[in-house]
PDB file of N, CA and C in Angstrom:
ATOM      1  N   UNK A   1      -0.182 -48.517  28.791  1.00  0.00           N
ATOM      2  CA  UNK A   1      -0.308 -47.825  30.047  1.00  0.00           C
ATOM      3  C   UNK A   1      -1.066 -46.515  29.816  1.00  0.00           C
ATOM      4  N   UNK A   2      -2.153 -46.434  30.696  1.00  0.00           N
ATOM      5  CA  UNK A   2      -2.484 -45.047  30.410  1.00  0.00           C
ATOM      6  C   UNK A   2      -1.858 -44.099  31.072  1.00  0.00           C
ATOM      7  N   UNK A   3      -2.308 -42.769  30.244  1.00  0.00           N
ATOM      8  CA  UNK A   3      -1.547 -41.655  30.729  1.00  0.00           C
ATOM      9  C   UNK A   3      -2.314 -40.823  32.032  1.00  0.00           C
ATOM     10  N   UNK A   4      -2.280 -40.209  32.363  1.00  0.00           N
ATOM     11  CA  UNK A   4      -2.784 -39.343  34.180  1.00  0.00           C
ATOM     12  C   UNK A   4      -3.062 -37.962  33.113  1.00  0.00           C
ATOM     13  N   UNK A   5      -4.451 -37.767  33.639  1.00  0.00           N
ATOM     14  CA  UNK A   5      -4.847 -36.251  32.836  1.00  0.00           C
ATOM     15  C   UNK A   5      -3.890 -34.997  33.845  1.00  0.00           C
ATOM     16  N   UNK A   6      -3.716 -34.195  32.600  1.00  0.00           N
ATOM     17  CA  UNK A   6      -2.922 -33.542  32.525  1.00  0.00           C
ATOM     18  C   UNK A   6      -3.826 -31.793  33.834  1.00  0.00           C
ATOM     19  N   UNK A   7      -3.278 -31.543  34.840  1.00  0.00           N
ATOM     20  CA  UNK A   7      -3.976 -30.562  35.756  1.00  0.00           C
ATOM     21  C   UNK A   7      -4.034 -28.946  34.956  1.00  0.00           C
ATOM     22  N   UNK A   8      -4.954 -28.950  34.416  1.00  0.00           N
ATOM     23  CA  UNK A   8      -4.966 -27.342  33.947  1.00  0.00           C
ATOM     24  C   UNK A   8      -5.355 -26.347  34.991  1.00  0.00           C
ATOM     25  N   UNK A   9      -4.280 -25.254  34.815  1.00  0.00           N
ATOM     26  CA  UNK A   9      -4.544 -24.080  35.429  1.00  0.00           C
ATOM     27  C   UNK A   9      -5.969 -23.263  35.532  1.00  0.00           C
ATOM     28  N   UNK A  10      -6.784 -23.293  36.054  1.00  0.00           N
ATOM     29  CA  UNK A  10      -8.090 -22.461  36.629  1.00  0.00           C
ATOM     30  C   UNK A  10      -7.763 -21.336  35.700  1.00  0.00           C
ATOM     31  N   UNK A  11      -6.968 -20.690  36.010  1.00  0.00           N
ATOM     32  CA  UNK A  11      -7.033 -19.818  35.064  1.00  0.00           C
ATOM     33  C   UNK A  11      -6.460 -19.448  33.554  1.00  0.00           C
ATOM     34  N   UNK A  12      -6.325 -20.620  32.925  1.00  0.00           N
ATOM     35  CA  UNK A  12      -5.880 -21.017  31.750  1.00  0.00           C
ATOM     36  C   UNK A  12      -7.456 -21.694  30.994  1.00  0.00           C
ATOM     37  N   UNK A  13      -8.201 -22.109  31.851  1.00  0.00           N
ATOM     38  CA  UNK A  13      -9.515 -22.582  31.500  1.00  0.00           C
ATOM     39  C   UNK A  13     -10.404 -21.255  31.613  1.00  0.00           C
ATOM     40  N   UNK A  14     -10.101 -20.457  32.236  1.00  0.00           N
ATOM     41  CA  UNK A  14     -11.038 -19.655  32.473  1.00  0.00           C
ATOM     42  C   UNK A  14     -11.008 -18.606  31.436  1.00  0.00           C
ATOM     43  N   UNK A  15      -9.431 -18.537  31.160  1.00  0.00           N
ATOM     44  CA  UNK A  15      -9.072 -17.519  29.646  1.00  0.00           C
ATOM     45  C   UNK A  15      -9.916 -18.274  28.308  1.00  0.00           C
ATOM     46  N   UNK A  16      -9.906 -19.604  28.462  1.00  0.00           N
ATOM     47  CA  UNK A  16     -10.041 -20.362  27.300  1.00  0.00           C
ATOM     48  C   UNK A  16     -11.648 -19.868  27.181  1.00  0.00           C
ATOM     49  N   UNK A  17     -12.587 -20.441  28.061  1.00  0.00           N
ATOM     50  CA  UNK A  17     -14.031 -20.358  28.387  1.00  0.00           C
ATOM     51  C   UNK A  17     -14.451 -18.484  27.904  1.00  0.00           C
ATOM     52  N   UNK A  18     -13.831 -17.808  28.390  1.00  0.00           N
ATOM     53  CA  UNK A  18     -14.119 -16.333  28.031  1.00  0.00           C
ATOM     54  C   UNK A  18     -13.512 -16.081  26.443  1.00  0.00           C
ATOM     55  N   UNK A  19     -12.657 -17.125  26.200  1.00  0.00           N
ATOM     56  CA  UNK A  19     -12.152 -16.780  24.654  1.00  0.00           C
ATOM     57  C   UNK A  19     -13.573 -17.386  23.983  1.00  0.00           C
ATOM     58  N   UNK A  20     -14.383 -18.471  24.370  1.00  0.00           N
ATOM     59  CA  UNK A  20     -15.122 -19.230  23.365  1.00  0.00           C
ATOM     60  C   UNK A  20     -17.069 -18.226  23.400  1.00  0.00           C
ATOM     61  N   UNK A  21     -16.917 -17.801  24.938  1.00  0.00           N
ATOM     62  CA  UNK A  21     -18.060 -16.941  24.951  1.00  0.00           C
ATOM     63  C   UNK A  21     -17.733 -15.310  23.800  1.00  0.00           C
ATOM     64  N   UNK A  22     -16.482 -15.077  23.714  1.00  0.00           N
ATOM     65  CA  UNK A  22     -16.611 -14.021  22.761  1.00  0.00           C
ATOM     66  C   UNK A  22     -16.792 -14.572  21.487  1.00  0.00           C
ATOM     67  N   UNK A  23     -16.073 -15.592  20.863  1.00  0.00           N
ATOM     68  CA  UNK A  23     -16.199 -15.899  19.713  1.00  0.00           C
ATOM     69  C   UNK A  23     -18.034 -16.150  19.825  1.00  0.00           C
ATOM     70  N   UNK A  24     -18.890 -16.814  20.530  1.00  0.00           N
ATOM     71  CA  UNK A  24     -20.296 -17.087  20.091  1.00  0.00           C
ATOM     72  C   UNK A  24     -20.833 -16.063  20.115  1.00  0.00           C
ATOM     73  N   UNK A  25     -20.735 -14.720  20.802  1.00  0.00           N
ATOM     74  CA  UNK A  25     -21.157 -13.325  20.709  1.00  0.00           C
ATOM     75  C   UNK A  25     -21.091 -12.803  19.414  1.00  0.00           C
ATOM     76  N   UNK A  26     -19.510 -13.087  18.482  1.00  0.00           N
ATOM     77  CA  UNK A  26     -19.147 -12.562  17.427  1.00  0.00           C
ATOM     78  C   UNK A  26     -19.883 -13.670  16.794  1.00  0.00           C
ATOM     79  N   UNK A  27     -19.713 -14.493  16.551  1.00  0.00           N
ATOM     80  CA  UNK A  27     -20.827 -15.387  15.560  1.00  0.00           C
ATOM     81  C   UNK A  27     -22.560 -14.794  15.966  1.00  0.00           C
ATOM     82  N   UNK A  28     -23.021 -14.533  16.905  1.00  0.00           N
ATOM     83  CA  UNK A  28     -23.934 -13.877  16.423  1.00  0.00           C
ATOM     84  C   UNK A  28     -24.573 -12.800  15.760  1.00  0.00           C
ATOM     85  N   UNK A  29     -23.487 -12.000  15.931  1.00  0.00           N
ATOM     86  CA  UNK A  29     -23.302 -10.543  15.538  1.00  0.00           C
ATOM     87  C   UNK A  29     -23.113 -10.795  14.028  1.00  0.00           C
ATOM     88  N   UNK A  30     -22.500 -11.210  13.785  1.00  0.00           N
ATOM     89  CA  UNK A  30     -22.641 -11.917  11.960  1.00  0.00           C
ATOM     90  C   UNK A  30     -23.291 -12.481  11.615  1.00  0.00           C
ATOM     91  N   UNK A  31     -23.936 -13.175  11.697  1.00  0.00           N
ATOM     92  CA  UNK A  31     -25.107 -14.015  11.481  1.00  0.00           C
ATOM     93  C   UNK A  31     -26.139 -13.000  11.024  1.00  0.00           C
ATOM     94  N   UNK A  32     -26.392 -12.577  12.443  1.00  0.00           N
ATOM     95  CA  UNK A  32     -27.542 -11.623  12.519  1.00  0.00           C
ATOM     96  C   UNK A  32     -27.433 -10.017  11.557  1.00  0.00           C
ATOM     97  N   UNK A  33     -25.751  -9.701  11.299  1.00  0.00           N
ATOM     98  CA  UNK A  33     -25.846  -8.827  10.046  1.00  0.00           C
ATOM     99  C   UNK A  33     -25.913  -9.619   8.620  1.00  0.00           C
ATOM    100  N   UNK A  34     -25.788 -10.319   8.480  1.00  0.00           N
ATOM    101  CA  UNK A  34     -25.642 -10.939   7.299  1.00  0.00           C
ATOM    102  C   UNK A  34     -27.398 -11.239   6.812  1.00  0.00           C
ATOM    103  N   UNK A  35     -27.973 -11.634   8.432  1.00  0.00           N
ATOM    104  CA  UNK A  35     -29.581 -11.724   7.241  1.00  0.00           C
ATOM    105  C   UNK A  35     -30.264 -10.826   7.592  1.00  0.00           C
ATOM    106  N   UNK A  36     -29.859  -9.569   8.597  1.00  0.00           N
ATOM    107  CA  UNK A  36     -30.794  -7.837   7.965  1.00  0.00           C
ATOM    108  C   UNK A  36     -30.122  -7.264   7.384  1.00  0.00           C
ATOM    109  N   UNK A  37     -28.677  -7.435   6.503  1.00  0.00           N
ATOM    110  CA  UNK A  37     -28.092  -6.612   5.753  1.00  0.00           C
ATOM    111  C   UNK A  37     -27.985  -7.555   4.021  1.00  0.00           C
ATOM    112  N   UNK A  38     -28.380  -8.903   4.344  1.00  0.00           N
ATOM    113  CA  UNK A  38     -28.376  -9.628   3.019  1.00  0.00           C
ATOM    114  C   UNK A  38     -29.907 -10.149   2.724  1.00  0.00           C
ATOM    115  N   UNK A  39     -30.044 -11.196   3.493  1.00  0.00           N
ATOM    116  CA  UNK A  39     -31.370 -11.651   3.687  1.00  0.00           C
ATOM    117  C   UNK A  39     -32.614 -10.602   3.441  1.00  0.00           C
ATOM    118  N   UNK A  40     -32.912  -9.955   4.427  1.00  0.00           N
ATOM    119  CA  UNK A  40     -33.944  -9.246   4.590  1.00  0.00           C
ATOM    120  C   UNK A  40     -33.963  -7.581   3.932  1.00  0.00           C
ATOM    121  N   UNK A  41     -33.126  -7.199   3.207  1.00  0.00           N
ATOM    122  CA  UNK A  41     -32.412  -6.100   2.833  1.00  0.00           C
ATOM    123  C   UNK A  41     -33.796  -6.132   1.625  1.00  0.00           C
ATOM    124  N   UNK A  42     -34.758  -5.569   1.291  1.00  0.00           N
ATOM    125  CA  UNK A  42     -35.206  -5.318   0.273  1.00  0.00           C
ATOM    126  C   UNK A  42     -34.774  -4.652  -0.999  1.00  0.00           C
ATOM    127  N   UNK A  43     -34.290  -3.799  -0.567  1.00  0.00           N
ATOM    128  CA  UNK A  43     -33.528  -3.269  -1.680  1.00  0.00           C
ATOM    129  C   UNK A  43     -32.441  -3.684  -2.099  1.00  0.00           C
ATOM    130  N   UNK A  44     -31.614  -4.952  -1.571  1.00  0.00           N
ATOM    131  CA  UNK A  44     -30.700  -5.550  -2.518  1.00  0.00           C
ATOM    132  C   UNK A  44     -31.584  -6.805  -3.094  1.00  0.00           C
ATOM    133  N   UNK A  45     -32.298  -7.071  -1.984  1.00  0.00           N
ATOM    134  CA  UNK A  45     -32.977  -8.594  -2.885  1.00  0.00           C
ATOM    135  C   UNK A  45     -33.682  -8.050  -4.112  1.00  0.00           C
ATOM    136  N   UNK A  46     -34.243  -6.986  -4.488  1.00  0.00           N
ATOM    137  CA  UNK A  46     -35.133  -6.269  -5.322  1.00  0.00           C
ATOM    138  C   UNK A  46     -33.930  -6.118  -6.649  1.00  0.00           C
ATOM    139  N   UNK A  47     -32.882  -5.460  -6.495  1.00  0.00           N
ATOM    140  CA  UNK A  47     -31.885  -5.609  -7.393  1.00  0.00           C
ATOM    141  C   UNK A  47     -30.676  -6.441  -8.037  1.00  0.00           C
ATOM    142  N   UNK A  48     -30.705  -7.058  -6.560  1.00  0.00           N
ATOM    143  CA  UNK A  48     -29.091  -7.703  -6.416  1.00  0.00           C
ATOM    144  C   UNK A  48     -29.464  -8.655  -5.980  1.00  0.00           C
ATOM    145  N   UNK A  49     -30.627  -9.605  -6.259  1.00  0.00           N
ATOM    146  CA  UNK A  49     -31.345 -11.072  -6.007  1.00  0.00           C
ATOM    147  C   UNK A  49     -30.243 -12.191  -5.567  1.00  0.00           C
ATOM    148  N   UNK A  50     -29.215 -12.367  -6.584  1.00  0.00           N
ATOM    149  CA  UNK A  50     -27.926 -13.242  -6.275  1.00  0.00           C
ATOM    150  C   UNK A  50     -27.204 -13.067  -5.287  1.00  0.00           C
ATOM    151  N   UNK A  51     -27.005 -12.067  -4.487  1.00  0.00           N
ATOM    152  CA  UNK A  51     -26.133 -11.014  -3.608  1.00  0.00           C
ATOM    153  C   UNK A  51     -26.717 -11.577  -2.294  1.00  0.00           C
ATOM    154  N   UNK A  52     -28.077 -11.504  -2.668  1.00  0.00           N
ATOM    155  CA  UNK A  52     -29.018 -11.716  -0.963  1.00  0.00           C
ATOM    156  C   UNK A  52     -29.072 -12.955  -0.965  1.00  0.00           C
ATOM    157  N   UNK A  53     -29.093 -13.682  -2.332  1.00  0.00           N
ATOM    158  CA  UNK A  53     -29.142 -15.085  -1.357  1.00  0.00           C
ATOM    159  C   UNK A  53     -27.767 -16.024  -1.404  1.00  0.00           C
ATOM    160  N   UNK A  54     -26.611 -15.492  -2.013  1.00  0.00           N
ATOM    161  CA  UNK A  54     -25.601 -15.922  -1.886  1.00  0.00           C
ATOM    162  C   UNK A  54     -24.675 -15.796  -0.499  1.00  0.00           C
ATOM    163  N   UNK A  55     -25.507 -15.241   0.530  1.00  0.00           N
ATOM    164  CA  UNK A  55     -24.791 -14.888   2.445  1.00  0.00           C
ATOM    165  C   UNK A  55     -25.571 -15.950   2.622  1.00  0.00           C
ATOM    166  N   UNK A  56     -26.577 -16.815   2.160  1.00  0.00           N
ATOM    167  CA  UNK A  56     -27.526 -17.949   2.941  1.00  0.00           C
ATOM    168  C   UNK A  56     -25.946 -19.058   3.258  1.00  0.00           C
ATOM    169  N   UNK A  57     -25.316 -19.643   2.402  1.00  0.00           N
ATOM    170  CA  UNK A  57     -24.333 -20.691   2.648  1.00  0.00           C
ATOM    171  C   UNK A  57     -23.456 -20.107   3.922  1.00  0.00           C
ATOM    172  N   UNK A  58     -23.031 -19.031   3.639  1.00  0.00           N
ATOM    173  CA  UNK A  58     -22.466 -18.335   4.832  1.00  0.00           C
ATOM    174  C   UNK A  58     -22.916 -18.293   6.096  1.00  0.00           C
ATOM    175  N   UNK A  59     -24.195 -17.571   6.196  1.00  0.00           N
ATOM    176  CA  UNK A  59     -24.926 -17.969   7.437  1.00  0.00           C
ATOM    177  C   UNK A  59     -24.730 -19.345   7.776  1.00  0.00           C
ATOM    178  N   UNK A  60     -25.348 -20.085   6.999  1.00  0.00           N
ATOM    179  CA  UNK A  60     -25.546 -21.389   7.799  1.00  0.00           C
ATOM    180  C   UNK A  60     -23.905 -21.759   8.283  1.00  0.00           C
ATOM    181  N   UNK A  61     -22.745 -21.948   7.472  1.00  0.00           N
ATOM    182  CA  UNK A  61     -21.511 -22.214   8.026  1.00  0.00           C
ATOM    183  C   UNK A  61     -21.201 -21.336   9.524  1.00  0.00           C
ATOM    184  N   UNK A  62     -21.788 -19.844   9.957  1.00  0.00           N
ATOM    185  CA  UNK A  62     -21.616 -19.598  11.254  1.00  0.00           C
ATOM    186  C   UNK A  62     -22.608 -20.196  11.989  1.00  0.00           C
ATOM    187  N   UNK A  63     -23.589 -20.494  11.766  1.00  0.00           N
ATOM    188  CA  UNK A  63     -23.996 -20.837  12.561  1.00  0.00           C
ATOM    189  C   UNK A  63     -24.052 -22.509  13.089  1.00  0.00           C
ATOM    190  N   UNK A  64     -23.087 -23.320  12.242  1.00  0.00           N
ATOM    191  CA  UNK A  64     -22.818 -24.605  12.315  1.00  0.00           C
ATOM    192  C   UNK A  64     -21.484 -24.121  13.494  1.00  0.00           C
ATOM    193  N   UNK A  65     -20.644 -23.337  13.162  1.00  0.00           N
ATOM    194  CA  UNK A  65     -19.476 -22.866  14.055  1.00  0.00           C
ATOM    195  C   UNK A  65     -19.940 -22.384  15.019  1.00  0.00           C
ATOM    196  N   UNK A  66     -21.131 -21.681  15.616  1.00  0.00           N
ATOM    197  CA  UNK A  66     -21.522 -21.779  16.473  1.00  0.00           C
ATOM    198  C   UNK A  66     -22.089 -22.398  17.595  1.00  0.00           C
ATOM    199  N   UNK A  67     -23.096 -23.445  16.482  1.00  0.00           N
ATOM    200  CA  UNK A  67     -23.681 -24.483  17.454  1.00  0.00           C
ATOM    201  C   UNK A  67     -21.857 -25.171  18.245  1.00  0.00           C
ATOM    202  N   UNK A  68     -21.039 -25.696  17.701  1.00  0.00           N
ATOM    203  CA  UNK A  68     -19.972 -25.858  17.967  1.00  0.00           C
ATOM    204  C   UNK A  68     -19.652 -25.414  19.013  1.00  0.00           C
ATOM    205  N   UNK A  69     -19.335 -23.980  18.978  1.00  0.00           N
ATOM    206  CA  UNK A  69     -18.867 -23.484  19.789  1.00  0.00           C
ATOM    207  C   UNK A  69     -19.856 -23.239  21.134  1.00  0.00           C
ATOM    208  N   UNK A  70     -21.028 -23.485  21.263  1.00  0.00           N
ATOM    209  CA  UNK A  70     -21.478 -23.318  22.315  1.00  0.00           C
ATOM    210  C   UNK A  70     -21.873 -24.672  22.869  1.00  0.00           C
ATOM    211  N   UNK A  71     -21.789 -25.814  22.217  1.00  0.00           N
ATOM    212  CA  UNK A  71     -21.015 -27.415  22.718  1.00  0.00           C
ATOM    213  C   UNK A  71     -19.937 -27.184  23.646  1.00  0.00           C
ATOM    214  N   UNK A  72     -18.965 -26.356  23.007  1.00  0.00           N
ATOM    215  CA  UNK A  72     -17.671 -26.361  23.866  1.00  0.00           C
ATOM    216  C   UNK A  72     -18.259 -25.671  25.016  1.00  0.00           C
ATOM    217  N   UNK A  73     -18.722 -24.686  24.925  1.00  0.00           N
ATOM    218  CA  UNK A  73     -19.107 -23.938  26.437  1.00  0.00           C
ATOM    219  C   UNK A  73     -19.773 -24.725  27.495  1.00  0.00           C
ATOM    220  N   UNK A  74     -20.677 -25.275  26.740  1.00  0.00           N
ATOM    221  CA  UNK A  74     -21.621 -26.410  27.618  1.00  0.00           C
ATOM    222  C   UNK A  74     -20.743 -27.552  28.272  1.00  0.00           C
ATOM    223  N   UNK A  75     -19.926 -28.122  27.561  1.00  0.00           N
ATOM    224  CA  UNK A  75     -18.931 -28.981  27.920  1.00  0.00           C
ATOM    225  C   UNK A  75     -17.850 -28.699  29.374  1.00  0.00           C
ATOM    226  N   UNK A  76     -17.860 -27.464  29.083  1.00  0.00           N
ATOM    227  CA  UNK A  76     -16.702 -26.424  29.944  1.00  0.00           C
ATOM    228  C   UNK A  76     -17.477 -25.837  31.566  1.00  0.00           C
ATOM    229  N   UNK A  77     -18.842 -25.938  31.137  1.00  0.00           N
ATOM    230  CA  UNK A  77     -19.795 -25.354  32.487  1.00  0.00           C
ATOM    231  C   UNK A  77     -19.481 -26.175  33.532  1.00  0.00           C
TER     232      UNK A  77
END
């Protein structure tokens, strides 16, 4: 037997939807420090070569959590 979808509160979706637009704000905001403060940083890549390119795995994992997360938003529109 199937089950009857369950009626969510408007505004239980709407908390949820504003929870997932901050998290993709904050994933960009990291992202985007991580490759002008790692990536593109001359003066650590110049010294600290391992340093700058060891945030590359990182980046890419936010921004896999991102694409994600802005699936969910799209889903939610």
């Amino acid at each position: 037997m199937r089950q009857k979808a369950k009626v969510v509160d408007p505004s239980v979706k709407l908390a949820y939807f504003d929870l997932i637009q901050r998290t993709v704000s904050s994933l960009n905001a990291l992202v985007y420090e991580l490759e002008n403060e790692g990536l593109h940083n001359t003066e650590l890549r110049e010294h600290y070569y391992e340093l700058a390119v060891d945030c590359v795995p990182l980046i890419k994992k936010l921004s896999e959590a991102r694409r994600y997360a802005e699936g969910t938003l799209s889903h939610f529109r």
